[in-house]
C-alpha atoms as a PDB file:
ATOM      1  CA  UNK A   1      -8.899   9.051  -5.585  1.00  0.00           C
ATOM      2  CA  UNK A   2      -7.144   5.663  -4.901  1.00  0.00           C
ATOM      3  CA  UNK A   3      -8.579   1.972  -6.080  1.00  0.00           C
ATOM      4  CA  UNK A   4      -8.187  -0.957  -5.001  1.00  0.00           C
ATOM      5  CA  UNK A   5      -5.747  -1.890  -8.072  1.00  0.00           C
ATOM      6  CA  UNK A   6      -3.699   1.044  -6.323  1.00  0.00           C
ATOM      7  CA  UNK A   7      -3.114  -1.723  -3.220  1.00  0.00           C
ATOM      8  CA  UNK A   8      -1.593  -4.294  -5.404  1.00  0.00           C
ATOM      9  CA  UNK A   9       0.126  -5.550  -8.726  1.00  0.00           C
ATOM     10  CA  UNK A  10      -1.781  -8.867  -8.300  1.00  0.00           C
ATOM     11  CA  UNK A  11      -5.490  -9.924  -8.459  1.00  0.00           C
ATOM     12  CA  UNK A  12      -6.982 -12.816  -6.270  1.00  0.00           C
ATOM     13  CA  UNK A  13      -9.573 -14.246  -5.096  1.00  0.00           C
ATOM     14  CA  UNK A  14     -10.418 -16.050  -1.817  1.00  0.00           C
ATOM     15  CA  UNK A  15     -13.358 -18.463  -1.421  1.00  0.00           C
ATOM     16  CA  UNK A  16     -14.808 -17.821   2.155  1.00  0.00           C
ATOM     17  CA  UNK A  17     -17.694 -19.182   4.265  1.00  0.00           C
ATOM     18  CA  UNK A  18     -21.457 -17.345   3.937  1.00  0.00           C
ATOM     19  CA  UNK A  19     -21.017 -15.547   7.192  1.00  0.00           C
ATOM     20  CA  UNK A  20     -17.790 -13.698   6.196  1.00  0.00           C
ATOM     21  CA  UNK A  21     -19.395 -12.943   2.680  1.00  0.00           C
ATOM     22  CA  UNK A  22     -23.041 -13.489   1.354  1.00  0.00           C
ATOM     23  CA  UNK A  23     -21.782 -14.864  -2.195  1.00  0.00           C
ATOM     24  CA  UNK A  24     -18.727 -16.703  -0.180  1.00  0.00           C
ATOM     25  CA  UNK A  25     -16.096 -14.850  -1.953  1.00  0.00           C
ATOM     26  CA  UNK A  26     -13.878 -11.734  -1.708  1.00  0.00           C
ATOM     27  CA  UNK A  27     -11.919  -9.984  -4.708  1.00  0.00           C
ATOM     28  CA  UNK A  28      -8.449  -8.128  -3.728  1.00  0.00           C
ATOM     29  CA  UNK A  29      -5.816  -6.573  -5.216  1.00  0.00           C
ATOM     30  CA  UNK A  30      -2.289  -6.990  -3.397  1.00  0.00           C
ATOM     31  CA  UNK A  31       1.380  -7.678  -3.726  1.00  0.00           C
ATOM     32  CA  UNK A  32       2.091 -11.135  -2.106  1.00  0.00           C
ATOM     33  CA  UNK A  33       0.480 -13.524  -0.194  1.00  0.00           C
ATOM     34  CA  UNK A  34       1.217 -15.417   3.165  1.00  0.00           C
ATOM     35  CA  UNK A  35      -0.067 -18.532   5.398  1.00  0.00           C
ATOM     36  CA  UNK A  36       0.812 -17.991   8.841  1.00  0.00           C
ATOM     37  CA  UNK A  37      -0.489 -20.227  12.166  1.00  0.00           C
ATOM     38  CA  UNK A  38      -3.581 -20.904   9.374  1.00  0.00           C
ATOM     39  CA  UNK A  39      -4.340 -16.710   8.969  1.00  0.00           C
ATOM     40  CA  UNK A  40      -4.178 -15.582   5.616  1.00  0.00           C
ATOM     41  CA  UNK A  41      -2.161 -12.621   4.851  1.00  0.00           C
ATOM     42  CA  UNK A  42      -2.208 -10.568   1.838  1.00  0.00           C
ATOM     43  CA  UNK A  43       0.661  -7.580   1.746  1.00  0.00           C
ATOM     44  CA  UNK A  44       0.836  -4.486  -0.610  1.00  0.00           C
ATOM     45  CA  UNK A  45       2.451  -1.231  -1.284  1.00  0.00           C
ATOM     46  CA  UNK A  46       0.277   1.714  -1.905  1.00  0.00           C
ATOM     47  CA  UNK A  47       0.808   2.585  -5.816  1.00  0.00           C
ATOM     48  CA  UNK A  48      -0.330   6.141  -6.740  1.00  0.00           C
ATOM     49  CA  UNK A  49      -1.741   6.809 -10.211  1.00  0.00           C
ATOM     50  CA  UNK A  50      -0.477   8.380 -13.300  1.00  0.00           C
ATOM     51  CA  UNK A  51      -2.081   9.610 -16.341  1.00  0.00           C
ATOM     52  CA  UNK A  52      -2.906   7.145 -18.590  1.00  0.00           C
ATOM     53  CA  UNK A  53      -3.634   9.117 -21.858  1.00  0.00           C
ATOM     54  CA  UNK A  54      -4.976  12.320 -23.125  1.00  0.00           C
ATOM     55  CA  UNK A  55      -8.004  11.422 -21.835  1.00  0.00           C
ATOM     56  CA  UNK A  56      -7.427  11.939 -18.463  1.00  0.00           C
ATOM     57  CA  UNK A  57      -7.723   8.111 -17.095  1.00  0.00           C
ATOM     58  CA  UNK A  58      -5.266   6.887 -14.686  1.00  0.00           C
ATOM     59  CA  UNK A  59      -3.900   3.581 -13.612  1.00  0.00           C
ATOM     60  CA  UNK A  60      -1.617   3.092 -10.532  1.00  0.00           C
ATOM     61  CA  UNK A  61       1.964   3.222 -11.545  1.00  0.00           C
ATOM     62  CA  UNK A  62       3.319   0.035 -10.328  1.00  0.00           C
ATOM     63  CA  UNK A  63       6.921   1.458 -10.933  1.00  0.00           C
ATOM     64  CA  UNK A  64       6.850   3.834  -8.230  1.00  0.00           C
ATOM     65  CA  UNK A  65       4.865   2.756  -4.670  1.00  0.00           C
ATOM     66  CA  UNK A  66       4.961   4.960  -2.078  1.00  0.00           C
ATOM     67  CA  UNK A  67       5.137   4.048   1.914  1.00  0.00           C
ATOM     68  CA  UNK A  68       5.946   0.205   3.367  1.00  0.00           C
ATOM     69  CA  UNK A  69       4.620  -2.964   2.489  1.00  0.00           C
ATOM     70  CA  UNK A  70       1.533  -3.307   4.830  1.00  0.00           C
ATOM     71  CA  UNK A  71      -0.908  -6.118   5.660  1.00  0.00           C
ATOM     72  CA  UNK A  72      -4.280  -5.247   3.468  1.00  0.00           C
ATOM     73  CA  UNK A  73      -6.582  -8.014   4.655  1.00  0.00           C
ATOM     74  CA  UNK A  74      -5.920 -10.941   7.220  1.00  0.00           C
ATOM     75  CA  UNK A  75      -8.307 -14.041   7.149  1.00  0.00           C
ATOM     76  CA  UNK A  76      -8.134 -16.413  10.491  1.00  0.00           C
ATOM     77  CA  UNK A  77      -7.854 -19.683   9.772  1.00  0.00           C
ATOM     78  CA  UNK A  78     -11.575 -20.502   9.782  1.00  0.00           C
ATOM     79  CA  UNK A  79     -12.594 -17.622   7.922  1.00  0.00           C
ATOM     80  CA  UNK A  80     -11.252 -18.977   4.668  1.00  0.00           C
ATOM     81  CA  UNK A  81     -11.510 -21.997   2.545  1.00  0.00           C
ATOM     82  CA  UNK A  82      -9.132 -21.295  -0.535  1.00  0.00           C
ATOM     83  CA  UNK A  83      -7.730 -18.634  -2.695  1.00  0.00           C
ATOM     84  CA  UNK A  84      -6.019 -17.829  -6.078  1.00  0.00           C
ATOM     85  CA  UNK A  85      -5.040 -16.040  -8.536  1.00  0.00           C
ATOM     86  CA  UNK A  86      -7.865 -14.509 -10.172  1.00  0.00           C
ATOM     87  CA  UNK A  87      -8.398 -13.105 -13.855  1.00  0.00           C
ATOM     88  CA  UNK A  88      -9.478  -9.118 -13.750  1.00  0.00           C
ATOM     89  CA  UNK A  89     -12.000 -10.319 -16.345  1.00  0.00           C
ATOM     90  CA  UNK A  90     -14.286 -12.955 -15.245  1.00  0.00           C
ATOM     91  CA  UNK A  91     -12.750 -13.630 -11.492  1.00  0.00           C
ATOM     92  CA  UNK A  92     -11.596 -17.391 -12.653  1.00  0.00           C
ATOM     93  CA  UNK A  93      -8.406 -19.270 -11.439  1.00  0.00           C
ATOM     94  CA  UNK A  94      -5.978 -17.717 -13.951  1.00  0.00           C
ATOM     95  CA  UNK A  95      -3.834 -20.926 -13.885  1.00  0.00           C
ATOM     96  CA  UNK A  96      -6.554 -23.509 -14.040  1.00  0.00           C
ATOM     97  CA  UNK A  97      -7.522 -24.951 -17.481  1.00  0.00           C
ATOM     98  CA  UNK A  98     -10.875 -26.264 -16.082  1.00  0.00           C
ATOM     99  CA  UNK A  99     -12.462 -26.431 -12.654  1.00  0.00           C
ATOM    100  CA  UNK A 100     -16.313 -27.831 -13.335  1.00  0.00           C
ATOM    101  CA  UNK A 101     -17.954 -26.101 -10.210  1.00  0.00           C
ATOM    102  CA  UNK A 102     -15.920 -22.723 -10.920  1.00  0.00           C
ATOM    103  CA  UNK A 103     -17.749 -22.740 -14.121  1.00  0.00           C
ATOM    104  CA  UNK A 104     -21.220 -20.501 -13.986  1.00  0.00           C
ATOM    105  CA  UNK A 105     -22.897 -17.177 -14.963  1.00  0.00           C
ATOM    106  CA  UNK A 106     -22.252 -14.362 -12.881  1.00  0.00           C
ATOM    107  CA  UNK A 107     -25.493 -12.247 -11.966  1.00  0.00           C
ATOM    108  CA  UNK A 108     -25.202  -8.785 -13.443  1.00  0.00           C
END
């Protein structure tokens, strides 16, 4: 069964108005990124998995994708506000060494 993490070698996030998402962001994986007429356009491959260990647990194998780059999510120009590079961990700006109002408890 495919992931999202099989869509794309890269993790961001993209900061979005209330009416496109209740807690005004959205997490996706995907290759590359584009700005085009003011739509945002992310791209990926589809990556399929490979056995990670012994155990059994897979993780996409980013060596090998299989099919065409495709468009995974487009944003109109309205429906967005900003995105980034995001860290798998916490969902922060990976680049960003401190950003005051990015700085907050998640809700479990």
């Amino acid at each position: 069964m495919s992931a999202p993490s099989n869509y794309g070698r890269k993790y961001f996030c993209v900061k979005v108005p209330s009416d496109i998402s209740e807690d005004q962001e959205i997490y996706l994986h995907a290759d590359r990124v584009e700005i085009k007429d003011g739509a945002l356009i992310f791209y990926g491959k589809y990556y399929p998995d490979k056995a990670n260990d012994e155990l059994g647990f897979y993780e996409p194998d980013y060596q090998n994708s299989n099919g065409e780059e495709m468009p995974l999510l487009i944003l109109n120009r309205d429906c967005w506000k900003v995105y980034y590079a995001a860290s798998c961990l916490d969902g922060h700006a990976v680049a960003v060494v401190h950003w005051s109002s990015e700085i907050y408890e998640r809700a479990s």
